[in-house]
N, C-alpha and C. Protein backbone atom coordinates (compact mmCIF):
# COMPACT_ATOMS: atom_id res chain seq x y z
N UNK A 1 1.26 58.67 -1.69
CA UNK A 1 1.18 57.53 -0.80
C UNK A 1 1.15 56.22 -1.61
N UNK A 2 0.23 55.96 -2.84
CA UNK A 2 0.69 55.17 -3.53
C UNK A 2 1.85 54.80 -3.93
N UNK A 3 2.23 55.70 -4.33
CA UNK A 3 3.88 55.41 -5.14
C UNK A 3 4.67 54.74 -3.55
N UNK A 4 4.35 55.14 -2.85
CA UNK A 4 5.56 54.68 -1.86
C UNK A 4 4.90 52.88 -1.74
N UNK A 5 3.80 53.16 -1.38
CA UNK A 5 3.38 50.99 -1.69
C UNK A 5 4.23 50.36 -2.78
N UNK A 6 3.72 51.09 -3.54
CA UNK A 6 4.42 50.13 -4.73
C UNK A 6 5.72 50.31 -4.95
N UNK A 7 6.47 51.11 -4.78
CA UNK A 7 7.90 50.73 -4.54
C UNK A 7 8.21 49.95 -3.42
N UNK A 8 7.67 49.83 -2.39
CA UNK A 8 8.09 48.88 -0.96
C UNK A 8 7.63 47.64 -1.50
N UNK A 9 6.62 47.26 -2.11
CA UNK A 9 6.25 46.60 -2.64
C UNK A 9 7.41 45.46 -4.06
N UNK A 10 8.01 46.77 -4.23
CA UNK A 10 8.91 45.99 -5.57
C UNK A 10 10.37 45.90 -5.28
N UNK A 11 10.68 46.68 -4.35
CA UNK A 11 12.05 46.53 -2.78
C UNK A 11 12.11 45.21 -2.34
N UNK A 12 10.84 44.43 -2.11
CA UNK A 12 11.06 43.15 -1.31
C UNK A 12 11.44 41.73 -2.37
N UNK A 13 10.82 42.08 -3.59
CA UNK A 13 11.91 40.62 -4.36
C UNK A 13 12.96 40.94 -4.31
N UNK A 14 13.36 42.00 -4.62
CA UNK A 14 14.92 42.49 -4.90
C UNK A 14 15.82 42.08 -3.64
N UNK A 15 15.44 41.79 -2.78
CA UNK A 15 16.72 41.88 -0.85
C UNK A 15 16.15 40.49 -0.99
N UNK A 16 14.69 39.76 -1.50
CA UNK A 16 15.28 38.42 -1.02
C UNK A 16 16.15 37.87 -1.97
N UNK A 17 16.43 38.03 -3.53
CA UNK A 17 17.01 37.74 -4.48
C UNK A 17 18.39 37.67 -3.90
N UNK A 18 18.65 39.47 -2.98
CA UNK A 18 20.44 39.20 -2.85
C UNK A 18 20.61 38.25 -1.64
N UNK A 19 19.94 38.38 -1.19
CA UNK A 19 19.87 37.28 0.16
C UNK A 19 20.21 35.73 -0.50
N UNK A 20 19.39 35.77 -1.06
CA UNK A 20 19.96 33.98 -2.11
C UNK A 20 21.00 34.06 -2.35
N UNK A 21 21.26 35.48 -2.85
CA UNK A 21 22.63 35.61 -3.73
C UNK A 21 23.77 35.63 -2.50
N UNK A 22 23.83 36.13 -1.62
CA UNK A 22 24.86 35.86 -0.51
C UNK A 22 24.89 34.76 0.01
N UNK A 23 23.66 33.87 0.19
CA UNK A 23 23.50 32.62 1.23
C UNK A 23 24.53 31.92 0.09
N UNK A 24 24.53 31.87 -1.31
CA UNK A 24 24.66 30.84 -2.11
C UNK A 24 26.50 31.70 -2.17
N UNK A 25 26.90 32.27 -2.16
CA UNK A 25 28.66 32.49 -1.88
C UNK A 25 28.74 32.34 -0.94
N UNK A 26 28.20 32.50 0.43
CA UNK A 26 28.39 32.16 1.61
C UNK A 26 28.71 30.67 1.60
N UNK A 27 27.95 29.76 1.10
CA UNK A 27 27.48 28.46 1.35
C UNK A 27 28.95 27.71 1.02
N UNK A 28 29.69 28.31 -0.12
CA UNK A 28 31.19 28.06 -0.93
C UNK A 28 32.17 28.47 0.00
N UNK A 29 32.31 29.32 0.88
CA UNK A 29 33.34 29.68 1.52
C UNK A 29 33.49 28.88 3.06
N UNK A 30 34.43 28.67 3.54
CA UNK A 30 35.05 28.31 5.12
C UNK A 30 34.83 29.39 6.11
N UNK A 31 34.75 30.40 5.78
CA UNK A 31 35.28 31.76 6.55
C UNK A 31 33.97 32.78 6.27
N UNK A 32 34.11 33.64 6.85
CA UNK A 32 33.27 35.02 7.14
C UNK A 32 33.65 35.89 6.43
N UNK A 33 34.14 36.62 5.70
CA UNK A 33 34.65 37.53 5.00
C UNK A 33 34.93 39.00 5.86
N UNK A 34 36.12 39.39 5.74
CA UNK A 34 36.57 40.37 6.47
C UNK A 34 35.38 41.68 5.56
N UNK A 35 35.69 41.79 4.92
CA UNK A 35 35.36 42.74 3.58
C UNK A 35 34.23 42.59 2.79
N UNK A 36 33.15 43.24 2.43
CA UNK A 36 32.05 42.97 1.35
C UNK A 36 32.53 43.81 0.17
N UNK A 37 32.21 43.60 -0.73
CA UNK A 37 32.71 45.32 -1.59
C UNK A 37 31.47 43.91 -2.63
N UNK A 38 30.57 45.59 -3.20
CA UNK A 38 28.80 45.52 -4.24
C UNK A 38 29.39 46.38 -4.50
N UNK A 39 28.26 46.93 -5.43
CA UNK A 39 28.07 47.90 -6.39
C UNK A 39 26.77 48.72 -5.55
N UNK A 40 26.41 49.60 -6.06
CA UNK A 40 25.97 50.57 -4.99
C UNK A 40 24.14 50.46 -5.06
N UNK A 41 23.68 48.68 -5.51
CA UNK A 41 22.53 47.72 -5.33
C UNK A 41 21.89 48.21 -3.79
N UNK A 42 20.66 49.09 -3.51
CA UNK A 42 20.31 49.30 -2.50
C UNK A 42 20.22 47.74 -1.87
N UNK A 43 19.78 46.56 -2.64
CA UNK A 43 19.04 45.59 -1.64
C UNK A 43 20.44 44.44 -1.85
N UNK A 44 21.35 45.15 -2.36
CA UNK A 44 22.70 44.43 -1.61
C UNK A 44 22.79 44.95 0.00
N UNK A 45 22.77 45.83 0.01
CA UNK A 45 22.41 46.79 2.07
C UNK A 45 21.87 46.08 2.91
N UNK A 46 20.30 45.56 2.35
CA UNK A 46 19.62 45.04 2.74
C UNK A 46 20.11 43.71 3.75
N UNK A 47 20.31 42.98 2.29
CA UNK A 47 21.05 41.30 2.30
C UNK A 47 21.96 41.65 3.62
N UNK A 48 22.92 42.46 3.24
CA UNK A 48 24.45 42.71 4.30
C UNK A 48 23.56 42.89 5.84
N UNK A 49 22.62 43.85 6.04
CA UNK A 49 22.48 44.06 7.19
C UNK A 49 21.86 42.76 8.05
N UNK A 50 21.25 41.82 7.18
CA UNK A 50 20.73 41.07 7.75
C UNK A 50 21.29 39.68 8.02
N UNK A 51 22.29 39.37 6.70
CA UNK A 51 22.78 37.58 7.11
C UNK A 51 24.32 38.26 7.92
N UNK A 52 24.94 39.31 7.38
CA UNK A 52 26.72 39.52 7.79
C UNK A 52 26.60 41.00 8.25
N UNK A 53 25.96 41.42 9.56
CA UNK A 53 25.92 42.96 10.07
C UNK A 53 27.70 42.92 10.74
N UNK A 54 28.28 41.55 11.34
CA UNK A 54 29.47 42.11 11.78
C UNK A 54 31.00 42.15 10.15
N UNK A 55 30.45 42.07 9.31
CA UNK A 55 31.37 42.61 7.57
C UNK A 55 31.34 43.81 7.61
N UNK A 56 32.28 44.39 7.50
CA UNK A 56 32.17 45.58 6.76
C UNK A 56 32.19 45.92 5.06
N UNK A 57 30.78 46.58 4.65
CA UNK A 57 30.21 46.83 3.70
C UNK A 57 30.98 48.10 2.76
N UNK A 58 31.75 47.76 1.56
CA UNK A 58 32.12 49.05 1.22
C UNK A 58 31.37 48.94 -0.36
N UNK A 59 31.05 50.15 -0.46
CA UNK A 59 30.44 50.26 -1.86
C UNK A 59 30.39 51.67 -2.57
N UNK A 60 31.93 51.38 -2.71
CA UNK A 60 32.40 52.76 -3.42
C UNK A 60 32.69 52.26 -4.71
N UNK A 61 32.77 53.40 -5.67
CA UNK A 61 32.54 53.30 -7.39
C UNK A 61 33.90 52.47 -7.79
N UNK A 62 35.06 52.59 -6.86
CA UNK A 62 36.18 52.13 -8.09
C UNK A 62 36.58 50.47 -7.44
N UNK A 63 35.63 50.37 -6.17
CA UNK A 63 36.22 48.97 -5.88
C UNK A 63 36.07 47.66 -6.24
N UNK A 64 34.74 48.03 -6.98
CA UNK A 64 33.79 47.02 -7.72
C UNK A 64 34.75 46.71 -9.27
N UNK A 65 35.68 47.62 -9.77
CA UNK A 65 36.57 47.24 -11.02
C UNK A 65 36.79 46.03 -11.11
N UNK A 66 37.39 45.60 -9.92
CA UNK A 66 38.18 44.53 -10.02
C UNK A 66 37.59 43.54 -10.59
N UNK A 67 36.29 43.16 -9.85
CA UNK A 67 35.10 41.66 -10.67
C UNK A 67 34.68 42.03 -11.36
N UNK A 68 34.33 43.44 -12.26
CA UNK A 68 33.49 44.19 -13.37
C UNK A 68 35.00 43.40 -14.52
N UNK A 69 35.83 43.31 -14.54
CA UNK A 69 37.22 43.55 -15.47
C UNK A 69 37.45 42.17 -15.27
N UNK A 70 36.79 41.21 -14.72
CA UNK A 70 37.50 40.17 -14.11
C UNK A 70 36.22 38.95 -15.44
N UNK A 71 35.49 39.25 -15.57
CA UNK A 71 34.38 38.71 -16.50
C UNK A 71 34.54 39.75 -17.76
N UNK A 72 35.33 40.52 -18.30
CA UNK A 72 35.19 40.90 -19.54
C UNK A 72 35.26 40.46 -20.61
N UNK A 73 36.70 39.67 -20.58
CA UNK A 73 36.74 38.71 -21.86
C UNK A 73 34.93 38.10 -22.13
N UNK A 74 34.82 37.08 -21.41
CA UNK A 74 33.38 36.57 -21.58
C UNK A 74 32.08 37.47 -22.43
N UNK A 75 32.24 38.89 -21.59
CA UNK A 75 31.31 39.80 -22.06
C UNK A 75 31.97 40.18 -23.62
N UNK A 76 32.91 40.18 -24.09
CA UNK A 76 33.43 40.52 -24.97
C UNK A 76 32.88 39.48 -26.50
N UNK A 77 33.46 38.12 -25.78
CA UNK A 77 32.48 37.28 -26.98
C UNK A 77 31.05 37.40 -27.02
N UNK A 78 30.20 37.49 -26.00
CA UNK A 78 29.16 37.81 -26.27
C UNK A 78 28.79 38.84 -27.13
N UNK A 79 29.24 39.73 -27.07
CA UNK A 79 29.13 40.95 -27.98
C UNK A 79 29.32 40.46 -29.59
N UNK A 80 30.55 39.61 -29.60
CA UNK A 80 30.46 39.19 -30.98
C UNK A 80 29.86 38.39 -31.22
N UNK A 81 29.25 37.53 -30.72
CA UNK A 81 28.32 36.38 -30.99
C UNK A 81 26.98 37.35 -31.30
N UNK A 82 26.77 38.10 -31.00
CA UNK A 82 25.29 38.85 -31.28
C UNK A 82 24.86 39.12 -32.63
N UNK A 83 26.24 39.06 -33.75
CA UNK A 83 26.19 39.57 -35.39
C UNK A 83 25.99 37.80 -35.83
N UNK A 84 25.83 36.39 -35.07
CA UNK A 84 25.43 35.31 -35.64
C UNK A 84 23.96 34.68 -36.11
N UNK A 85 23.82 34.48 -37.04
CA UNK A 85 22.60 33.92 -37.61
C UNK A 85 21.97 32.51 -36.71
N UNK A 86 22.85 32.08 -36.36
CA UNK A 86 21.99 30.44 -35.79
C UNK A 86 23.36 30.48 -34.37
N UNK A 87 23.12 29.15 -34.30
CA UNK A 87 23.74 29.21 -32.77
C UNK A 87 25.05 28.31 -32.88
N UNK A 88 25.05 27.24 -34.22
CA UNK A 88 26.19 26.73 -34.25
C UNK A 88 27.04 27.35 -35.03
N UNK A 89 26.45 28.56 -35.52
CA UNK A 89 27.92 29.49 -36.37
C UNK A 89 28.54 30.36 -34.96
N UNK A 90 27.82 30.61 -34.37
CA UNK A 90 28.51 30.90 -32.89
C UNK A 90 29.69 30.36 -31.92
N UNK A 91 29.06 28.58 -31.65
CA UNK A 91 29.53 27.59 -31.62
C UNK A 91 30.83 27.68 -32.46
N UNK A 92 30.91 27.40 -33.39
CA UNK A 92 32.30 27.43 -34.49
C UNK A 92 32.95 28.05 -34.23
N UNK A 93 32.63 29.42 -34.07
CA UNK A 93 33.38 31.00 -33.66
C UNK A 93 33.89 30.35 -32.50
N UNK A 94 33.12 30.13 -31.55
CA UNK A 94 33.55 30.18 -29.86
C UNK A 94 34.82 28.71 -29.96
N UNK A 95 34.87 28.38 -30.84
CA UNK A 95 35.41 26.89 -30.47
C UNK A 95 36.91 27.67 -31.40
N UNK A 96 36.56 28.21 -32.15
CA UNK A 96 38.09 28.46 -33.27
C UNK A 96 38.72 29.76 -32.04
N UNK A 97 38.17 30.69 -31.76
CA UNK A 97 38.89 31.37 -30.53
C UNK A 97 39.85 31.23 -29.45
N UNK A 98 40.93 31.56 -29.12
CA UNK A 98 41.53 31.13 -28.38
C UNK A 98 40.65 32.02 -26.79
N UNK A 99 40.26 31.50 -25.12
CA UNK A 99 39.78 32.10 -24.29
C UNK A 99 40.77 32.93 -24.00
């Protein structure tokens, strides 16, 4: 019975977090979105059922590629920036790189 508090307990930052996180793409768009597509984030569910119940929610493994592949480059320099000593030998790197 404990364990279940404290997970309900640590469930509720998480749905208001995505809730921000939808209000704040919501807030950018004109339109309603036909389509949701997450990653399989229980308190993405959450968020969906409560600000956009008439979206349909898909959150299957290969649909999420597209924005996972869509930020890689980025993730990619990061990775090499991690072998830098200070932050403007980074800087240097990031600036001599073509994006």
């Amino acid at each position: 019975m404990l364990v279940r508090q404290v997970r309900a307990g640590l469930r509720q930052p998480a749905a208001s977090a995505a809730k921000r996180f939808f209000r704040k793409l919501l807030k950018g768009l004109r339109y309603l979105p036909r389509v949701l597509v997450t990653d399989k984030l229980a308190s993405y569910g959450v968020a969906h059922r409560e600000l956009m119940p008439s979206v349909a929610h898909r959150r299957s493994r290969y649909l999420n590629n597209r924005a996972e592949n869509s930020h890689q480059p980025s993730r990619q320099r990061e990775r090499g920036m991690k072998r830098f000593k200070s932050v403007r030998h980074a800087q240097r790197h990031d600036l001599l790189r073509p994006f």
